[in-house]
Each structure stands twice: as structure tokens, then as C-alpha cells.
Protein backbone atom coordinates (compact mmCIF):
# COMPACT_ATOMS: atom_id res chain seq x y z
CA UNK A 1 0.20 37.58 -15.27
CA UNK A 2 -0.08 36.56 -11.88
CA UNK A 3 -2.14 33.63 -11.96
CA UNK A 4 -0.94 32.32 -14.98
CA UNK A 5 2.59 32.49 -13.45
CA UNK A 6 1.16 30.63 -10.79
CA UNK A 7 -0.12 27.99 -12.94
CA UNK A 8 3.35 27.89 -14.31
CA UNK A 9 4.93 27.29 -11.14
CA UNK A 10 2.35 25.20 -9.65
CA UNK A 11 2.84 22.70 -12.58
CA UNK A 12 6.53 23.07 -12.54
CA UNK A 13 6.95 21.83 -9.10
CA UNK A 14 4.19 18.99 -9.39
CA UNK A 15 5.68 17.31 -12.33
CA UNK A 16 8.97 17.48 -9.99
CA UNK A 17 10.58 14.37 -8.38
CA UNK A 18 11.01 14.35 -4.41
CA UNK A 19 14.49 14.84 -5.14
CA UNK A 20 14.12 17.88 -7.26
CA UNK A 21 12.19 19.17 -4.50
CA UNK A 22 14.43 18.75 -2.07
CA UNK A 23 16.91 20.40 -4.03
CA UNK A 24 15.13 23.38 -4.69
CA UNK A 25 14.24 23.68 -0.96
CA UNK A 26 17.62 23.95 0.27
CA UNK A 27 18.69 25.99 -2.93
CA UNK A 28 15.99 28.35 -2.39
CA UNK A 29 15.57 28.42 1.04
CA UNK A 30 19.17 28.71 2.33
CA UNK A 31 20.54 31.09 -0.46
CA UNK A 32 24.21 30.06 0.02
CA UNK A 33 26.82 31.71 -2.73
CA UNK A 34 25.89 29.59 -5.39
CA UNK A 35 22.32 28.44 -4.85
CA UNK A 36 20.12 30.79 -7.34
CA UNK A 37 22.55 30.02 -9.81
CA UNK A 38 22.25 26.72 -9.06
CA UNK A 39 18.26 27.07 -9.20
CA UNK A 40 18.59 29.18 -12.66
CA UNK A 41 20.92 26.35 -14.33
CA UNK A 42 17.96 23.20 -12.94
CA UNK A 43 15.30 25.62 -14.20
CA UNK A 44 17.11 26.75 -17.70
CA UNK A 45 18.08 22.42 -17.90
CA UNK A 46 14.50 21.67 -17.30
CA UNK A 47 13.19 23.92 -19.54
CA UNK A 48 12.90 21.83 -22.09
CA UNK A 49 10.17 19.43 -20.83
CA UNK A 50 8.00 22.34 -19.10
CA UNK A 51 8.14 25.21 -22.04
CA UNK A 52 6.10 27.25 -19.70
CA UNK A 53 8.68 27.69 -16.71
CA UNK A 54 11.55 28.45 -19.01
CA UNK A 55 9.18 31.39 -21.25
CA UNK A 56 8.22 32.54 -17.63
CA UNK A 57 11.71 33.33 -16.38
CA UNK A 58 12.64 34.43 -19.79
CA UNK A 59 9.95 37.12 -19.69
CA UNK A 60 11.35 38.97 -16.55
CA UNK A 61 12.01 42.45 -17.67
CA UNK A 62 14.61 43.13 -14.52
CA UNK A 63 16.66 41.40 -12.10
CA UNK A 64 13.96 41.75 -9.16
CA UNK A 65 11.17 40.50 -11.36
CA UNK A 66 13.81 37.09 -11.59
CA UNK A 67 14.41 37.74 -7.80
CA UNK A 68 10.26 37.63 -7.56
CA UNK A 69 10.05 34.71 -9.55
CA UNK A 70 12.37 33.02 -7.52
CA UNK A 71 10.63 33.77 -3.82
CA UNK A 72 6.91 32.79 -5.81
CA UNK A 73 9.30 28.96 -6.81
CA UNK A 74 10.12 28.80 -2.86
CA UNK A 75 6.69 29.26 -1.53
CA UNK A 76 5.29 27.03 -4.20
CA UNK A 77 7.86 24.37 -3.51
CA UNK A 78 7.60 24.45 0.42
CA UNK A 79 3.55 23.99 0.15
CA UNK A 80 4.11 21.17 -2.11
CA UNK A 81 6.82 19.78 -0.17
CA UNK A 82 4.65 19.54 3.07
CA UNK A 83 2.03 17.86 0.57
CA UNK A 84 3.91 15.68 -0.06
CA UNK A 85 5.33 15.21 3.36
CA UNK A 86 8.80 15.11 2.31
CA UNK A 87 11.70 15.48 4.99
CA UNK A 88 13.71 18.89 3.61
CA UNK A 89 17.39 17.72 4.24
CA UNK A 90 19.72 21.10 4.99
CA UNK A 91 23.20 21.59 4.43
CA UNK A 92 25.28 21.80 7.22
């Protein structure tokens, strides 16, 4: 399961705009009230055009499993964001 959920999130995140990124950077990284929410809504919107991320998150049997999921988005996110060289903007 692990690599393939890899996989999942690796090709999530590439076939994601700079934008996206950037908005699940701060979401992800700052954890404010909202901001998994937030993350589950862009995820559960984007579903549609990457089947794989939506079965992914569907198949968590708990809350932590979703929790995991989430921190293995974040760290996949931040190494393509420095890829990519984009400038994380932060909420002040």
C-alpha cells in the first residue's frame, strides 16, 4: 500500500498547478481551524480528474489513517514545491 499510495500522491501533486500548490502548502502546513477541511473539500473536488487520490482517501479505515494521508500530501507537496522553486506565500 505504501508505494502505491505514493504513486498516488506523487501524481496528484505533479498534475497540480503552482497555485494549487501553494494552496495546499499553507493548508497543510499551517493547520489553521479550517485548513484540512479545506484540503479534504480541494481533494474530494479534484477527485474527479485523478480517480486515484479520491479511492486513496476513500480507503482510510480510521481518522489517523486520513490524518496519515494528509502529513504523506504535505511532504509530497513541499518536495515538489522546492522543485519547482515556487515561493510558499503564508497567511498572516
Amino acid at each position: 500500500m505504501k508505494v502505491n499510495q505514493d504513486a498516488v500522491l506523487i501524481e496528484f501533486v505533479k498534475n497540480s498547478s503552482d497555485e494549487e500548490i501553494n494552496f495546499l502548502s499553507s493548508k497543510l502546513t499551517e493547520r489553521l481551524q479550517d485548513d484540512l477541511a479545506d484540503v479534504l473539500d480541494y481533494v474530494g473536488r479534484n477527485g474527479s480528474k485523478h480517480h486515484n487520490i479520491d479511492n486513496l482517501f476513500r480507503s482510510a479505515s480510521s481518522c489517523w489513517e486520513v490524518y496519515d494521508l494528509c502529513d504523506a500530501l504535505q511532504k509530497v507537496v513541499h518536495s515538489e514545491s522546492e522543485k519547482r522553486k515556487i515561493n510558499i506565500r503564508t497567511r498572516n
